[in-house]
C-alpha atoms as a PDB file:
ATOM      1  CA  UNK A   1     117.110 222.967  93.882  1.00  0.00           C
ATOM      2  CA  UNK A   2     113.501 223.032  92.675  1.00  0.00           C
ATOM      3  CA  UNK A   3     110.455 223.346  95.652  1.00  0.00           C
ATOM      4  CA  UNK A   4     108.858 219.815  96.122  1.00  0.00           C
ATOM      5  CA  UNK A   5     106.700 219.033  93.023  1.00  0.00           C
ATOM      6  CA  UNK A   6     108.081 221.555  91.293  1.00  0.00           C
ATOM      7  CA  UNK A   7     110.000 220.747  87.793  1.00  0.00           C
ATOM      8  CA  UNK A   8     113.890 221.268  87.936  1.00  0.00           C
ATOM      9  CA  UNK A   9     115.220 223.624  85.272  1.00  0.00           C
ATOM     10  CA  UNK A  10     117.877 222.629  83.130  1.00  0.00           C
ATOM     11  CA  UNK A  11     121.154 224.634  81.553  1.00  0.00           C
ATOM     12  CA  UNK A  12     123.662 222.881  79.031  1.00  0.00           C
ATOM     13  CA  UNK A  13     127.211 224.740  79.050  1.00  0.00           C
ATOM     14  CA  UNK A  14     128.728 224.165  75.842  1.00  0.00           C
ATOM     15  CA  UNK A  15     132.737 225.027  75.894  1.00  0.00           C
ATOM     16  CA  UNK A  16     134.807 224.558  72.752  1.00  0.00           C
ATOM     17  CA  UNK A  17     138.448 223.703  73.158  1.00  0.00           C
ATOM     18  CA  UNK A  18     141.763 225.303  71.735  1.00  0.00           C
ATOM     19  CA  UNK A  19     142.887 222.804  69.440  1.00  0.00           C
ATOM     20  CA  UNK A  20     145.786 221.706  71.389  1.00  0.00           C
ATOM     21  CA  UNK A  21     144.006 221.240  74.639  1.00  0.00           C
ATOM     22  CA  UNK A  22     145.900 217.587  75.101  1.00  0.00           C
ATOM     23  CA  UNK A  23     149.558 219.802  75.529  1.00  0.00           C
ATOM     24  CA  UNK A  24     148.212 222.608  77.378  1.00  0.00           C
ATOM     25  CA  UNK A  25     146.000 221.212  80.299  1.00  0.00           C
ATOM     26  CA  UNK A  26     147.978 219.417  82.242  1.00  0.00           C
ATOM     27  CA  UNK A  27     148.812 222.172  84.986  1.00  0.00           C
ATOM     28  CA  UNK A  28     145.306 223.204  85.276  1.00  0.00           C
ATOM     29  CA  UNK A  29     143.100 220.098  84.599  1.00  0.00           C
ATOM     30  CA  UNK A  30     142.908 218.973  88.323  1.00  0.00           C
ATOM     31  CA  UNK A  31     141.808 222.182  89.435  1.00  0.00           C
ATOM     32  CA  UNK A  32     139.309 222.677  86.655  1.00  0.00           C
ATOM     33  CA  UNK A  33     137.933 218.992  87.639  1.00  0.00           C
ATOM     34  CA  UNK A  34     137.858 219.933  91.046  1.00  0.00           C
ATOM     35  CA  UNK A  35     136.019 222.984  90.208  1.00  0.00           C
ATOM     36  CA  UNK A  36     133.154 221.001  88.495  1.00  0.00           C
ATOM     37  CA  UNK A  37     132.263 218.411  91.331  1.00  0.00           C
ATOM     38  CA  UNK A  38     132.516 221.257  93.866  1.00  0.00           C
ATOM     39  CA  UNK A  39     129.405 222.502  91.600  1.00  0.00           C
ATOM     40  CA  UNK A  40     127.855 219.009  91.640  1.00  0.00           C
ATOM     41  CA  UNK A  41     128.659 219.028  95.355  1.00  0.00           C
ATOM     42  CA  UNK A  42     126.008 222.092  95.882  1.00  0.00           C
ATOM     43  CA  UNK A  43     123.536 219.773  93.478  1.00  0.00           C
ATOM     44  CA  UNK A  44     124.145 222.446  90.615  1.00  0.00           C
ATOM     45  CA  UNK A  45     125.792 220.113  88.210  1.00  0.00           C
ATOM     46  CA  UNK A  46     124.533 216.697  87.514  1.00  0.00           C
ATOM     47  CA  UNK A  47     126.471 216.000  84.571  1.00  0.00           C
ATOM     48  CA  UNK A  48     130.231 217.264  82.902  1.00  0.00           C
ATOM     49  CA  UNK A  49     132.713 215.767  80.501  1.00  0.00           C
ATOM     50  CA  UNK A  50     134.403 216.147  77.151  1.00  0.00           C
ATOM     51  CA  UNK A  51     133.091 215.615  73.976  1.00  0.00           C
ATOM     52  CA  UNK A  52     134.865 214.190  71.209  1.00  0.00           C
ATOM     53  CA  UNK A  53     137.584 211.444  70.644  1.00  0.00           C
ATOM     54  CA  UNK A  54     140.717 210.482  71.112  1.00  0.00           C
ATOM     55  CA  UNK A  55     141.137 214.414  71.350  1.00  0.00           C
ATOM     56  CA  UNK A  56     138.705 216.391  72.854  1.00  0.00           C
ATOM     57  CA  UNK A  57     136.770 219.159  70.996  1.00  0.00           C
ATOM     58  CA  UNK A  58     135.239 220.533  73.617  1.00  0.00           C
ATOM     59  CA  UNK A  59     133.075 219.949  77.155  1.00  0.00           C
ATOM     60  CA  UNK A  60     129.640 219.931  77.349  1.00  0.00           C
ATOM     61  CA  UNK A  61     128.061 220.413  81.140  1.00  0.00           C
ATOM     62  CA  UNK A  62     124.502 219.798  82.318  1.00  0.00           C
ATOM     63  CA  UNK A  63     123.136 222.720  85.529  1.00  0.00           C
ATOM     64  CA  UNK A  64     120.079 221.751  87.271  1.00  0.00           C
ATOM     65  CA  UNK A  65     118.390 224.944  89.141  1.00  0.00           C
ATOM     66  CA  UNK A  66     121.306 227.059  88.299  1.00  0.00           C
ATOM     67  CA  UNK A  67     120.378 230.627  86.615  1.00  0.00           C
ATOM     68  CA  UNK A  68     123.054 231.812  83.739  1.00  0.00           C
ATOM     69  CA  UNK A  69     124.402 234.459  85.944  1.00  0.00           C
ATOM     70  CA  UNK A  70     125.887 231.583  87.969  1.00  0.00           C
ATOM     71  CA  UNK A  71     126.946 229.517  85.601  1.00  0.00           C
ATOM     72  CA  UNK A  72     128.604 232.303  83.609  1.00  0.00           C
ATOM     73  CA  UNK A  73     130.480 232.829  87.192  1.00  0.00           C
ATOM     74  CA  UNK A  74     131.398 229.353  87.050  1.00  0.00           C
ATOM     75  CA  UNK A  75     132.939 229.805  83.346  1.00  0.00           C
ATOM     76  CA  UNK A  76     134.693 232.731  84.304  1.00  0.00           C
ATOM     77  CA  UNK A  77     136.530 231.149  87.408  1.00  0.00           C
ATOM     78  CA  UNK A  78     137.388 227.832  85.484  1.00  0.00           C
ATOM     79  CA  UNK A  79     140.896 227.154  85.512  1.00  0.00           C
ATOM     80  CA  UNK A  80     141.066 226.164  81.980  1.00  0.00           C
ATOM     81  CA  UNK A  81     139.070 229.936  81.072  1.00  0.00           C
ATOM     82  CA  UNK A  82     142.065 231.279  82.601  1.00  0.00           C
ATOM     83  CA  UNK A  83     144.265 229.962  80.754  1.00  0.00           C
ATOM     84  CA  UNK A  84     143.032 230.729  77.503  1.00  0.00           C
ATOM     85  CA  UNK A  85     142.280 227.013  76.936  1.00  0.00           C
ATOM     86  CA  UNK A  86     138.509 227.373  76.211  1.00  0.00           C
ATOM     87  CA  UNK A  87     138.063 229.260  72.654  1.00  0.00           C
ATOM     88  CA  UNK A  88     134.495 229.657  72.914  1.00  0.00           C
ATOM     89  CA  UNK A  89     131.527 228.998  74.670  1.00  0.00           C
ATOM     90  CA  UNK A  90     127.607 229.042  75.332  1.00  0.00           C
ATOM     91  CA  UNK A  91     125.005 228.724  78.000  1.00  0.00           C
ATOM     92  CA  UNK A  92     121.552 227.159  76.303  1.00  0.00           C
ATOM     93  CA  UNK A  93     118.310 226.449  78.533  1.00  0.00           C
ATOM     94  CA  UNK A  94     117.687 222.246  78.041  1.00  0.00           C
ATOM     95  CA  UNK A  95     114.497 220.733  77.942  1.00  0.00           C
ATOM     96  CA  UNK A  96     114.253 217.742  79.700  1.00  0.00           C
ATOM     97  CA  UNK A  97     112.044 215.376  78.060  1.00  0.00           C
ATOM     98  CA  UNK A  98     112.924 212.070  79.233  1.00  0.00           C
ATOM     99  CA  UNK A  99     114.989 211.847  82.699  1.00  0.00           C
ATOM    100  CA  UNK A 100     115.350 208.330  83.781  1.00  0.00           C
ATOM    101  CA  UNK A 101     117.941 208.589  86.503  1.00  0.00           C
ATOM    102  CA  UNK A 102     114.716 210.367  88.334  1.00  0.00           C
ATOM    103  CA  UNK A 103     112.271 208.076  90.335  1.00  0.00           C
END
């Protein structure tokens, strides 16, 4: 985490999804759940899902205080990565303009 006073820094992992991600994840979505609040656990990630509906396109994840090397660790480990289930993906710095869940 940041030093007192100090601004957090913010990461947005983008993953896009192999189209049928609904058949394939099954075995591996617990684990690659799991994997994701152990992160927000360590106050790394503060915010993951998918995006898109009823099927999901992709998952979109929000570090705090994490550098890329890290996160790109993270990717690499992720059950679904593994599995081929993630077809692409990125790692963009966010700038936080508005934050209201901070006091």
């Amino acid at each position: 985490m940041a030093a007192a006073g100090a601004a957090s820094s913010f990461q947005l992992l983008s993953y896009t999804y192999v189209s049928d991600i609904l058949e394939k994840r099954g075995p591996h979505r617990d684990a690659h759940i799991a994997a994701a609040r152990q992160k927000g656990k360590e106050g790394k990630l503060i915010l993951a899902g998918a995006v898109g509906a009823p099927t999901p396109e992709g998952g979109l994840f929000v570090f705090r205080d994490a550098p890329a090397e890290e996160i790109k660790a993270f990717v690499e480990a992720d059950p679904y990565s593994k599995a081929g289930l993630i077809s692409s993906w990125s790692i963009k710095p966010y700038n936080v303009v508005v934050n209201a869940l901070e006091k």
